[in-house]
N, C-alpha and C. Protein backbone atom coordinates (compact mmCIF):
# COMPACT_ATOMS: atom_id res chain seq x y z
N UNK A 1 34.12 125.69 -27.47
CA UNK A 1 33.52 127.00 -27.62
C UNK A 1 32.02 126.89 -27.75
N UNK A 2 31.70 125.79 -28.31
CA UNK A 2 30.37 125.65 -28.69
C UNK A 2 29.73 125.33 -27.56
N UNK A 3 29.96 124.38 -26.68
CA UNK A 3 29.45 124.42 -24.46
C UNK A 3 29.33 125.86 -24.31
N UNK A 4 30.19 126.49 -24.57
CA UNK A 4 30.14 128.07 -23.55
C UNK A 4 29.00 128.63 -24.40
N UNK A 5 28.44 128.44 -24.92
CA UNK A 5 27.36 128.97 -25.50
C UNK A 5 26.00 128.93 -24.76
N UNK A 6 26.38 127.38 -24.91
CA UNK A 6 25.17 126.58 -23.98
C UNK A 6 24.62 127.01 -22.60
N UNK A 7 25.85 127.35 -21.78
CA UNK A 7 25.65 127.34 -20.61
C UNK A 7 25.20 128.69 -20.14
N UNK A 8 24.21 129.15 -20.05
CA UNK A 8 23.70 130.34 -19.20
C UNK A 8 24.56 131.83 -18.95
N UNK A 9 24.57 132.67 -19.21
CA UNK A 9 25.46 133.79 -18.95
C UNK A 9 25.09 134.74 -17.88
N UNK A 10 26.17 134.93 -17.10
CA UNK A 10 25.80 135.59 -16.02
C UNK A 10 25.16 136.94 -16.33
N UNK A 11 26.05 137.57 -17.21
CA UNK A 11 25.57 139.09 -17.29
C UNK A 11 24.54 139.03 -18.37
N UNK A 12 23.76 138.06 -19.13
CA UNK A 12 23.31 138.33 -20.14
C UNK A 12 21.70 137.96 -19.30
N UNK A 13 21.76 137.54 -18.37
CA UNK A 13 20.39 136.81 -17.94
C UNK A 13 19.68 137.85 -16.97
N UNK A 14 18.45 137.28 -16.74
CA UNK A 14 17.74 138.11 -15.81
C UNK A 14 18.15 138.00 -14.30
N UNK A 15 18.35 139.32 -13.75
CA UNK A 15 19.04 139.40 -12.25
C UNK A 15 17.44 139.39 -11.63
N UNK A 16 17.30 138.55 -10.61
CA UNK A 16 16.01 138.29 -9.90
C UNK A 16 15.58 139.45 -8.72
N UNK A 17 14.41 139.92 -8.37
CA UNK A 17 14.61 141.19 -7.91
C UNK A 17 14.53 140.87 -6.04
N UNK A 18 14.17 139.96 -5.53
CA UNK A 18 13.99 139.56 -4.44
C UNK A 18 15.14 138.60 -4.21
N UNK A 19 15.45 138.48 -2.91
CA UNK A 19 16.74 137.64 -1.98
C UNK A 19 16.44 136.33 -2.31
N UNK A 20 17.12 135.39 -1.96
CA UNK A 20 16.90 133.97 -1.80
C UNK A 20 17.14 133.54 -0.58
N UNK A 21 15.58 133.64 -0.14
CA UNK A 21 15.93 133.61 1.40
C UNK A 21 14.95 132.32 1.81
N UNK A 22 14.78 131.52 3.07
CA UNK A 22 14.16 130.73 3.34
C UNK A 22 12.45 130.99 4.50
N UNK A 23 11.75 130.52 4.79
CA UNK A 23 10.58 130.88 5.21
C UNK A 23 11.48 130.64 6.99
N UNK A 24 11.05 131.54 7.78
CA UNK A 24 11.38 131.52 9.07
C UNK A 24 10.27 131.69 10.05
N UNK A 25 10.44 131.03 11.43
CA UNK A 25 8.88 131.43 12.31
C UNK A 25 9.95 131.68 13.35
N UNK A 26 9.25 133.20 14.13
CA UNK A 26 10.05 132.87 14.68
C UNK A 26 9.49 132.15 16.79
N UNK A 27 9.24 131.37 16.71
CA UNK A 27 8.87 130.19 17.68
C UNK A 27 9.89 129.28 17.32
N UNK A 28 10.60 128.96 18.29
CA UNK A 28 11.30 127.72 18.00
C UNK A 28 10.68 126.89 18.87
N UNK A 29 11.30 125.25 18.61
CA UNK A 29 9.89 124.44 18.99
C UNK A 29 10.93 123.92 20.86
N UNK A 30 11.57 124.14 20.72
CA UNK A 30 12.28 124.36 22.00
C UNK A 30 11.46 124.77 23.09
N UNK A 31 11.25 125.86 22.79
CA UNK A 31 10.52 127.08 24.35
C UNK A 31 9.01 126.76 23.48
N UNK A 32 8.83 126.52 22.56
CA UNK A 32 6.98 126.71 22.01
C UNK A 32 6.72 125.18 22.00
N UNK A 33 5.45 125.11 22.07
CA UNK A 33 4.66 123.50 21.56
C UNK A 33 4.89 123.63 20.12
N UNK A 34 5.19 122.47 19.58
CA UNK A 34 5.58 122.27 18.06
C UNK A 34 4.05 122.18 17.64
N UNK A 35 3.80 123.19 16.51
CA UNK A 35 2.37 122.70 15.95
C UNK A 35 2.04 121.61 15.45
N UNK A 36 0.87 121.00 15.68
CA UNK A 36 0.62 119.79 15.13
C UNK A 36 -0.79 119.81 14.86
N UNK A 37 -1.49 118.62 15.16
CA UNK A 37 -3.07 118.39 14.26
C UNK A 37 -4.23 119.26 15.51
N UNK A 38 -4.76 119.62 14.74
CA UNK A 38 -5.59 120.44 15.68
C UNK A 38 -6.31 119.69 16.57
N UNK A 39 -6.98 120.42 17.32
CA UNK A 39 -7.37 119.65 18.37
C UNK A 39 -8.97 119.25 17.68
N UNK A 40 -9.83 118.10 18.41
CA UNK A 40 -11.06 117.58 18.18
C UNK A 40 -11.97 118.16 18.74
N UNK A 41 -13.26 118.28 18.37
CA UNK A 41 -14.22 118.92 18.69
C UNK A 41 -14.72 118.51 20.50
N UNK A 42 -14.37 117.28 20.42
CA UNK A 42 -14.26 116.28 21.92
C UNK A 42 -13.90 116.85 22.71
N UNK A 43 -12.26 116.78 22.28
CA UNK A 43 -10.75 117.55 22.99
C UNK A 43 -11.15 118.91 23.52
N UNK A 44 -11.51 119.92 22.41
CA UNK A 44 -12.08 121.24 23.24
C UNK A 44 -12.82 121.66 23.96
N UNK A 45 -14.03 120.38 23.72
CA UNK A 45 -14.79 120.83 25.14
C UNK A 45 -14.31 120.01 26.55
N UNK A 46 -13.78 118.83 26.53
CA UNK A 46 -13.12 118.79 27.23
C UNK A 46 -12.08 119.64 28.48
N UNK A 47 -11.35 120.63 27.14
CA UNK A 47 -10.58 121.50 27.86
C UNK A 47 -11.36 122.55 28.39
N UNK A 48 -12.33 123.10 27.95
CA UNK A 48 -13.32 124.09 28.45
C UNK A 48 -13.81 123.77 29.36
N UNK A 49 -14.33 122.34 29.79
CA UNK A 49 -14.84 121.95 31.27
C UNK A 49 -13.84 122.07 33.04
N UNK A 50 -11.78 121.91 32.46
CA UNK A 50 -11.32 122.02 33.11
C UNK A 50 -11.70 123.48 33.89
N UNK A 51 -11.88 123.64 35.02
CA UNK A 51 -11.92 124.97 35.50
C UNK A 51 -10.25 125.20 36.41
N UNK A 52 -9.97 126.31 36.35
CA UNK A 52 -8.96 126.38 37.22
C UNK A 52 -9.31 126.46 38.40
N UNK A 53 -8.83 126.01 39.30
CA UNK A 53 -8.98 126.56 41.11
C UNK A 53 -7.83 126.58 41.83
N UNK A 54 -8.02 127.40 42.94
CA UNK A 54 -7.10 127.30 44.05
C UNK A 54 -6.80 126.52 44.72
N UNK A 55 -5.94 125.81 45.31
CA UNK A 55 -5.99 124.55 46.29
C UNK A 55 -5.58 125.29 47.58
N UNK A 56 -6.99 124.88 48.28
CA UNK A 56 -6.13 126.46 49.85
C UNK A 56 -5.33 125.30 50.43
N UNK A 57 -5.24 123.96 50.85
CA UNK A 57 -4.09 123.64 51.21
C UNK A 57 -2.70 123.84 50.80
N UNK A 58 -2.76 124.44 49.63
CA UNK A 58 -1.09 124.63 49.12
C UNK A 58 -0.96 126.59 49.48
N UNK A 59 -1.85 126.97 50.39
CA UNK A 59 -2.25 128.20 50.60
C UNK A 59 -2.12 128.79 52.51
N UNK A 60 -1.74 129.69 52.51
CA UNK A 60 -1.92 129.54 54.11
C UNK A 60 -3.38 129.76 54.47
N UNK A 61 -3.92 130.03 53.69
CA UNK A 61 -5.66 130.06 54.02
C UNK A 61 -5.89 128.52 53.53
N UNK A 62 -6.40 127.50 55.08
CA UNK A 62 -7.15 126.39 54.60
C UNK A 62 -8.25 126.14 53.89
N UNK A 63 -9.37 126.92 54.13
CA UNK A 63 -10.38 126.94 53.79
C UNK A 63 -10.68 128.28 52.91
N UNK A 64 -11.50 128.33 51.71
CA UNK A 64 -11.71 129.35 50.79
C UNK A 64 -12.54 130.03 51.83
N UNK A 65 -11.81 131.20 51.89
CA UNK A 65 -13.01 132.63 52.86
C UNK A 65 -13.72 133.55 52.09
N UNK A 66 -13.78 133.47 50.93
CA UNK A 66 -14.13 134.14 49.68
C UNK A 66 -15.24 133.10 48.69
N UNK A 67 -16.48 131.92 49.79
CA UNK A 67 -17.18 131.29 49.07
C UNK A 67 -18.28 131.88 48.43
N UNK A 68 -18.09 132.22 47.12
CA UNK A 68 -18.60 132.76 46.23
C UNK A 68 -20.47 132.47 46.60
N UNK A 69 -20.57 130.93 46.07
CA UNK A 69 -22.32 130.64 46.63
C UNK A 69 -22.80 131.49 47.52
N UNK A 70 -22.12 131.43 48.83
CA UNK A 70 -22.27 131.56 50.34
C UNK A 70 -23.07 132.22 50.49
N UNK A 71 -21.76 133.80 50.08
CA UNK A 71 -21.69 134.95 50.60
C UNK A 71 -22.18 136.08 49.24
N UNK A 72 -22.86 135.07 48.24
CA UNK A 72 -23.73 135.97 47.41
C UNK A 72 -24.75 137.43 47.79
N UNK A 73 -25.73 136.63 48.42
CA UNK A 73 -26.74 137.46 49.58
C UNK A 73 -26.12 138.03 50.22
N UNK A 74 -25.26 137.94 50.88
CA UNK A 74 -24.84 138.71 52.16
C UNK A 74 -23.96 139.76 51.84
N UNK A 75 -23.36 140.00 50.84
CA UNK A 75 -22.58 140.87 50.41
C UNK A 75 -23.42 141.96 49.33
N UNK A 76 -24.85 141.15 48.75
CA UNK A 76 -25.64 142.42 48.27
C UNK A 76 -26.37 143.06 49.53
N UNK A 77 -26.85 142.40 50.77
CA UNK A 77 -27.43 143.01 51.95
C UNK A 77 -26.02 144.28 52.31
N UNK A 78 -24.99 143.49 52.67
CA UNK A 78 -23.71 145.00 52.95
C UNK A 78 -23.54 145.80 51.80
N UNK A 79 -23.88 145.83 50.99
CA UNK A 79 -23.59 146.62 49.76
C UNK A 79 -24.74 148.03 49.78
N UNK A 80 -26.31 147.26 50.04
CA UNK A 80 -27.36 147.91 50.25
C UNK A 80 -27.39 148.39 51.49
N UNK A 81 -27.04 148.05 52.34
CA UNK A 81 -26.44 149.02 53.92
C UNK A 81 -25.76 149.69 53.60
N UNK A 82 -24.56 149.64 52.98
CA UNK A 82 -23.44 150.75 53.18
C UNK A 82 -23.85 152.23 52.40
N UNK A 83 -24.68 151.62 51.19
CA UNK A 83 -25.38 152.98 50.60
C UNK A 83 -26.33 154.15 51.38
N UNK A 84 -27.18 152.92 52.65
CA UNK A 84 -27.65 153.87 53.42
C UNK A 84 -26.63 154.31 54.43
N UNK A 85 -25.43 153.89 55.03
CA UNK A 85 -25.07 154.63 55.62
C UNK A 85 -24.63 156.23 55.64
N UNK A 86 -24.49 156.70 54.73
CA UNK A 86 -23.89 157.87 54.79
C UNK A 86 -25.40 159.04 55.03
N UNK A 87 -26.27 158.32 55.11
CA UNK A 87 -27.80 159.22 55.07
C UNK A 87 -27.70 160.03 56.35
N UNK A 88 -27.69 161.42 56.10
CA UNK A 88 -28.01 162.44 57.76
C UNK A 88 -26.24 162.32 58.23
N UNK A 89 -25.47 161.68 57.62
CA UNK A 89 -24.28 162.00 58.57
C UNK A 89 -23.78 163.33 58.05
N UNK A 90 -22.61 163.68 58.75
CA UNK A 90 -21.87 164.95 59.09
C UNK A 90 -20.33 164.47 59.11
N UNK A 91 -19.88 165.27 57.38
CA UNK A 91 -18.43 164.96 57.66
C UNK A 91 -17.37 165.88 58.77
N UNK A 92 -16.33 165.46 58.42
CA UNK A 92 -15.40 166.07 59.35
C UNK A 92 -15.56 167.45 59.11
N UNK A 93 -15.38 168.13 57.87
CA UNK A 93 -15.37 170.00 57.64
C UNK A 93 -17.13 170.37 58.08
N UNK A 94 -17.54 169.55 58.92
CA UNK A 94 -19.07 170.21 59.45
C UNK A 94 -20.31 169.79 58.52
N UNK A 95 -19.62 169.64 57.13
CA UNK A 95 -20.90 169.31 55.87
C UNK A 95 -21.67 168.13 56.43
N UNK A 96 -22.96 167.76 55.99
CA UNK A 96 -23.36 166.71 55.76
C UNK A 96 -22.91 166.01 54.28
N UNK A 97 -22.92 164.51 54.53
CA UNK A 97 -22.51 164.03 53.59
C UNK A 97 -23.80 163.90 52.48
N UNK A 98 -23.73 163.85 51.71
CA UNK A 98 -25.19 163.73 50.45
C UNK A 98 -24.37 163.18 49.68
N UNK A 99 -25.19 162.29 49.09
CA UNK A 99 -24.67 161.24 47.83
C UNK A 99 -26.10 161.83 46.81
N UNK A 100 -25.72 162.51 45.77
CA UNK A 100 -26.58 163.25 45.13
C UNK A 100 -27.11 161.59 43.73
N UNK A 101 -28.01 161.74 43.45
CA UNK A 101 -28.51 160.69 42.71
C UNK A 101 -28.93 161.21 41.61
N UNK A 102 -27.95 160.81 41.11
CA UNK A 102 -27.93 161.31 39.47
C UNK A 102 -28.67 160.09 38.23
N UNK A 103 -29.20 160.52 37.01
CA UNK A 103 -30.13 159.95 36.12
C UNK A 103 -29.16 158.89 35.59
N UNK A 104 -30.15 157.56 35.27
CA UNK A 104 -29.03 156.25 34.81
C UNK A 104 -29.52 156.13 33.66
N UNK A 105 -28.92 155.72 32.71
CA UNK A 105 -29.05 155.46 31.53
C UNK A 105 -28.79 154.02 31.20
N UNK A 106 -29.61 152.79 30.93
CA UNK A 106 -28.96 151.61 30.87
C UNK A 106 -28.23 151.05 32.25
N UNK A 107 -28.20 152.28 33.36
CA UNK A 107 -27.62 151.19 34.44
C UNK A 107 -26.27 152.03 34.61
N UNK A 108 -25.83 152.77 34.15
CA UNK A 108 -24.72 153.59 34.16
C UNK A 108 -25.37 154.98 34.76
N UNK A 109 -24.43 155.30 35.65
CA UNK A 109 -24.91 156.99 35.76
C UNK A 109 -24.04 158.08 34.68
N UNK A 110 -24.41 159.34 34.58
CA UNK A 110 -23.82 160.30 33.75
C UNK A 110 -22.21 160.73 34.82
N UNK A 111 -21.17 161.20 34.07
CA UNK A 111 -19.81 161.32 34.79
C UNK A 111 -19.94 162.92 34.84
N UNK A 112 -19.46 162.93 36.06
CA UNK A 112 -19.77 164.32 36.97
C UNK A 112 -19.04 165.26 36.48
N UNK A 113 -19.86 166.30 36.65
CA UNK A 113 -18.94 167.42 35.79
C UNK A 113 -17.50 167.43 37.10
N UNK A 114 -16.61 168.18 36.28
CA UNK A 114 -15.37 168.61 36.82
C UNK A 114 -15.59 169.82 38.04
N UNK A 115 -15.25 170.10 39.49
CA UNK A 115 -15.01 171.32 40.23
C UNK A 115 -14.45 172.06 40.18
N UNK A 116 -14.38 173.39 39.94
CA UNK A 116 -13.71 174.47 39.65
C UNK A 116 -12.72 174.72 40.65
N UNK A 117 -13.57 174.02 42.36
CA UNK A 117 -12.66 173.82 43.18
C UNK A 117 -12.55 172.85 43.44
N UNK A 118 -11.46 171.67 43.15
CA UNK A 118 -10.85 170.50 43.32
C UNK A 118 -11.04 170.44 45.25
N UNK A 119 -11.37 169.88 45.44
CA UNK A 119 -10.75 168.95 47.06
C UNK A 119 -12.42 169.38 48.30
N UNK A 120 -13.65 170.51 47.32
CA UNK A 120 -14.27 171.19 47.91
C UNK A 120 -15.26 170.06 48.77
N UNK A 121 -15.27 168.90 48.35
CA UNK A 121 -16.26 168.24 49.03
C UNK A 121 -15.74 167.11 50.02
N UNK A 122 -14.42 167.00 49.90
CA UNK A 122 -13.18 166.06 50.43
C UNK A 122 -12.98 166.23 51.79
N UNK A 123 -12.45 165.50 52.70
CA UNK A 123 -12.55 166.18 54.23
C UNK A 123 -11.09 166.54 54.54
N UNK A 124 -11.00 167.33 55.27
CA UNK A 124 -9.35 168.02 55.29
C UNK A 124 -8.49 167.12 55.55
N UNK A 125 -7.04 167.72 54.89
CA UNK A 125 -5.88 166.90 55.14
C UNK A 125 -5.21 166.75 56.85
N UNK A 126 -5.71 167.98 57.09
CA UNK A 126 -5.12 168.06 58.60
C UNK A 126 -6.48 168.31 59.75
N UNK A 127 -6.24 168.04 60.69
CA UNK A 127 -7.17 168.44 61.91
C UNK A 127 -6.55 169.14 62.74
N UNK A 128 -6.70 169.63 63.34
CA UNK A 128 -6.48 170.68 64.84
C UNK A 128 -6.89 169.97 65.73
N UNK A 129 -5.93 169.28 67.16
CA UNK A 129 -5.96 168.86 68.06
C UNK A 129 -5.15 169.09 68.70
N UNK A 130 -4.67 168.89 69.94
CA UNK A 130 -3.29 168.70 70.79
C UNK A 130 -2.88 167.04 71.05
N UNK A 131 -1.70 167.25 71.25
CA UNK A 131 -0.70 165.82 71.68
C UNK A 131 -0.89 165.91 72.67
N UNK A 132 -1.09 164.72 73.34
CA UNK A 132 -0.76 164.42 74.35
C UNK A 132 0.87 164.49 74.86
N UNK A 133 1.52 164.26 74.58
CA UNK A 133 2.97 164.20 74.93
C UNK A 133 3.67 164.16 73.74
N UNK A 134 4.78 164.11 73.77
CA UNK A 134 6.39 164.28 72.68
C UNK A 134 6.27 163.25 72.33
N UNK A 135 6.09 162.55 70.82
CA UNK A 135 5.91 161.89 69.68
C UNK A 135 7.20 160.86 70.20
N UNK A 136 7.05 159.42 69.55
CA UNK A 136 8.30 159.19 69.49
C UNK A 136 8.07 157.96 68.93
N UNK A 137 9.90 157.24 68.40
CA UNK A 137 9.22 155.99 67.36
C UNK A 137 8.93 154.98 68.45
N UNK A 138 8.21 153.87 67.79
CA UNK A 138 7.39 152.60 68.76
C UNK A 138 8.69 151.62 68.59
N UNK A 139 8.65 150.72 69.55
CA UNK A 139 9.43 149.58 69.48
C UNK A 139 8.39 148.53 68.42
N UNK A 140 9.14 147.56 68.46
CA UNK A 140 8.04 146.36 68.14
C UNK A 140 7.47 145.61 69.10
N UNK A 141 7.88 145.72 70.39
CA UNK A 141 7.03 145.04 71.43
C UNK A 141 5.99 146.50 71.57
N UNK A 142 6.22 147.73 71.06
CA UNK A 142 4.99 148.43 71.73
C UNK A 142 3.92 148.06 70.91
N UNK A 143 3.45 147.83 69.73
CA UNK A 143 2.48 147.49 68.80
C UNK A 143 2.38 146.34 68.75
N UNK A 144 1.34 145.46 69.79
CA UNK A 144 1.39 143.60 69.17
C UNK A 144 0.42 143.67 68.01
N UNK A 145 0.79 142.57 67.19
CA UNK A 145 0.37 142.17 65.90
C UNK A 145 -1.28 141.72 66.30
N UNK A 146 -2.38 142.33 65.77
CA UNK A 146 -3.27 141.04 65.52
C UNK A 146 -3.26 140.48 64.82
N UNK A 147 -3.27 138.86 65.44
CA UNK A 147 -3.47 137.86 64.08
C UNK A 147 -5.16 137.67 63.80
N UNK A 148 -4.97 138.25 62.33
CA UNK A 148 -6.66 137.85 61.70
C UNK A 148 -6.75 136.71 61.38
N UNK A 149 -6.27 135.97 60.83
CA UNK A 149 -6.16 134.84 60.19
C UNK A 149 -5.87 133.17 61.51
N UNK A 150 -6.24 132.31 61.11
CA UNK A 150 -5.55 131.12 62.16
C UNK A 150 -4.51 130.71 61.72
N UNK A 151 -4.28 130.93 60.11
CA UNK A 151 -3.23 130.58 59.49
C UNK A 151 -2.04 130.44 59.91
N UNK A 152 -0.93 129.81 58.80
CA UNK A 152 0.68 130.19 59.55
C UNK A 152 1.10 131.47 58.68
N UNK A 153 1.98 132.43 59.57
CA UNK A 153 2.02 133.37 59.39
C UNK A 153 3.93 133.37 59.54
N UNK A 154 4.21 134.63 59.22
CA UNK A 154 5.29 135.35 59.15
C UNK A 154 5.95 135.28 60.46
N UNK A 155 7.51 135.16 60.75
CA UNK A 155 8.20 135.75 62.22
C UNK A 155 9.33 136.01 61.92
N UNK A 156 10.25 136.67 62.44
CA UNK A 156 12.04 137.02 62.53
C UNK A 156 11.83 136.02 63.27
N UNK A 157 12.43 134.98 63.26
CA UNK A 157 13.41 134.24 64.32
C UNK A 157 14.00 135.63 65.25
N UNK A 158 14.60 134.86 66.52
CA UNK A 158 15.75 135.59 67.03
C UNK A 158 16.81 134.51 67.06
N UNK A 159 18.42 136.11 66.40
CA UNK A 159 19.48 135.26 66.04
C UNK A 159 19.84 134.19 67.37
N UNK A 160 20.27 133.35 66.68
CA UNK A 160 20.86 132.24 67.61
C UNK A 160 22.13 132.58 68.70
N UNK A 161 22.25 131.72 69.67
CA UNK A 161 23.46 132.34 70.26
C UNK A 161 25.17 132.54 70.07
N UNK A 162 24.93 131.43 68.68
CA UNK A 162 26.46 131.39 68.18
C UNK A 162 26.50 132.70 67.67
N UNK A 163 25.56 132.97 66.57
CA UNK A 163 25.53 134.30 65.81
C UNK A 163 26.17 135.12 66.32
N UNK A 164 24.91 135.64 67.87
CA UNK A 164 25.39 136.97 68.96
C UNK A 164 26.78 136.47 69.08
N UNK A 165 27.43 135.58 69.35
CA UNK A 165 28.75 135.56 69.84
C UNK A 165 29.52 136.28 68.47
N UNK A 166 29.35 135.61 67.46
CA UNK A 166 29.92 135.62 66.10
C UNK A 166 29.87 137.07 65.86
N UNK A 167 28.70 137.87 65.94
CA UNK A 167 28.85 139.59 65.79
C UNK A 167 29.60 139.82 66.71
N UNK A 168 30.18 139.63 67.85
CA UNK A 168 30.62 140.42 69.50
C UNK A 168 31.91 140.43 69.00
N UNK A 169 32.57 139.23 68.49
CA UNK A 169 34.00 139.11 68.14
C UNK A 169 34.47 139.57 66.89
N UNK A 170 33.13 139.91 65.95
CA UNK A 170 33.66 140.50 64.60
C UNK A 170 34.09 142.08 64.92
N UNK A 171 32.95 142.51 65.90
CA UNK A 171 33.01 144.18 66.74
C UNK A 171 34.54 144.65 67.24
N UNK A 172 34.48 143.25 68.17
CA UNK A 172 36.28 143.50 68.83
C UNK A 172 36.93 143.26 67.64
N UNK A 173 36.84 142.65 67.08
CA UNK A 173 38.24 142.55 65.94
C UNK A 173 37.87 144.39 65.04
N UNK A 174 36.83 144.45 64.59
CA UNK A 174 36.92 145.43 63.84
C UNK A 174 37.71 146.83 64.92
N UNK A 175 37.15 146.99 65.66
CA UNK A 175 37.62 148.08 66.98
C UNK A 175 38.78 147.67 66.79
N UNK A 176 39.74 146.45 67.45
CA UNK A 176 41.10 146.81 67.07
C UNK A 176 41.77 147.54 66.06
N UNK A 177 41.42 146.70 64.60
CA UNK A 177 41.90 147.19 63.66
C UNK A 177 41.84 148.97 63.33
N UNK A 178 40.64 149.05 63.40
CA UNK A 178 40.42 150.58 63.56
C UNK A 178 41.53 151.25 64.62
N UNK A 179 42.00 150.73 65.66
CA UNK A 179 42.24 151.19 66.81
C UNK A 179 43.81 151.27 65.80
N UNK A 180 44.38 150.20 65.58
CA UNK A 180 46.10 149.98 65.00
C UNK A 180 46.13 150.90 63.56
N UNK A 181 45.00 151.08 62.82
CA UNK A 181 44.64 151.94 61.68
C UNK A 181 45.29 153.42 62.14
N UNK A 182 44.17 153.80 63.22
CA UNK A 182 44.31 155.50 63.68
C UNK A 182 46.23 155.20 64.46
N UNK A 183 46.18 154.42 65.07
CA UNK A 183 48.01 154.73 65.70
C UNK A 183 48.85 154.55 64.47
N UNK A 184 48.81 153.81 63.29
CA UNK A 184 49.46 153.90 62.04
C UNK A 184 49.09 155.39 61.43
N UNK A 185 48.44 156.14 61.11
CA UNK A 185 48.13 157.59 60.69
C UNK A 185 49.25 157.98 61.69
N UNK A 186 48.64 158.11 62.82
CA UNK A 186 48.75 159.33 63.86
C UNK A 186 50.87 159.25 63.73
N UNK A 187 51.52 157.81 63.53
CA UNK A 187 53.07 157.59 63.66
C UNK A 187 53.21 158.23 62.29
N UNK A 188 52.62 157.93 61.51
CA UNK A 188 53.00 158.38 59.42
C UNK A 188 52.48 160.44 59.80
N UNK A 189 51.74 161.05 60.53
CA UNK A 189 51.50 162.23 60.50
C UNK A 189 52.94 162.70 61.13
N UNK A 190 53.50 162.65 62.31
CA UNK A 190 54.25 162.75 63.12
C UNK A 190 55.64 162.42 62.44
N UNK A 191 55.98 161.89 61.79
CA UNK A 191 57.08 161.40 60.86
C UNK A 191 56.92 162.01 60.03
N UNK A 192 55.74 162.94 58.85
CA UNK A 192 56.09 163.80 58.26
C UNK A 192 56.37 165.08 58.59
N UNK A 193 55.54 165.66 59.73
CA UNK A 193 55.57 166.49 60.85
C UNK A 193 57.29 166.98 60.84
N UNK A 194 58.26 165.86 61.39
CA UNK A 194 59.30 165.83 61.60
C UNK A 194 60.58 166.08 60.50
């Protein structure tokens, strides 16, 4: 009697107010890199020097057509052309086109107020012309492809000749069956008929 004293009492003790639960992440080291010692001041710049790139041989473009150095200049010269192009032209609804030049702030322009009439400066959805003749869909020999590229490109094969055979005889077989299908109805109609 004198042990049972000793030993701790369930109902007399303090009930703890939180679970007994264990610390969980949830990364398992399976699918995640297991954490470990951080990396060295070495190590990171190291990794910062890797640059990523493209390898155009594993690419159907051999050669990068997008050389950044290159085509620096030449793409601010088309950039600064294309702004003058629209100068003195005449869109489709008769307007001239105007690119109105609005005040920059830092290099940003101000955002245009809203039109009361949506689509007013836009060129129409439809035109007025005549057809030449009755519309109709194109084959694929009527439209040849240009190839832009020298690259290797995309084709359908054409099916082989076992294939064509292989569809011709699946056709006749299906046509029969269909054919013994409708004379099975047409004997089961005629027999209830009767």
């Amino acid at each position: 009697a004198i042990e049972a004293t000793k030993l701790p009492s369930i109902t007399g003790g303090k009930k703890p107010l939180a679970l007994d639960t264990w610390n969980y992440k949830n990364k398992n080291y399976i699918m995640y890199i297991p954490d470990g010692v951080e990396l060295t001041p070495e190590e990171k710049i190291e990794l910062a020097k890797n640059k990523q790139e493209v390898v155009h041989e594993n690419t159907r473009m051999t050669i990068n057509p997008f050389n950044e150095r290159q085509n620096k200049e030449a793409i601010s010269e088309i950039a600064k052309s294309q702004s003058k192009v629209h100068d003195g032209k005449i869109g489709v609804d008769g307007k001239e086109i105007v690119r109105n030049p609005t005040p920059r702030v830092n290099g940003f322009s101000f955002v245009a107020t809203p039109s009361p009439r949506p689509g007013e400066c836009d060129s129409p959805l439809m035109t007025w012309g005549q057809i030449e003749g009755t519309p109709f869909r194109l084959d694929g020999g009527d439209t040849p492809l240009l190839r832009s590229t020298q690259g290797p490109s995309f084709r359908m094969a054409e099916p082989p000749k076992r294939e064509k055979i292989a569809l011709q005889l699946a056709e006749k077989a299906g046509e029969r069956h269909r054919d013994r299908k409708s004379k099975a109805l047409e004997a089961a109609r005629k027999s209830f008929a009767t």
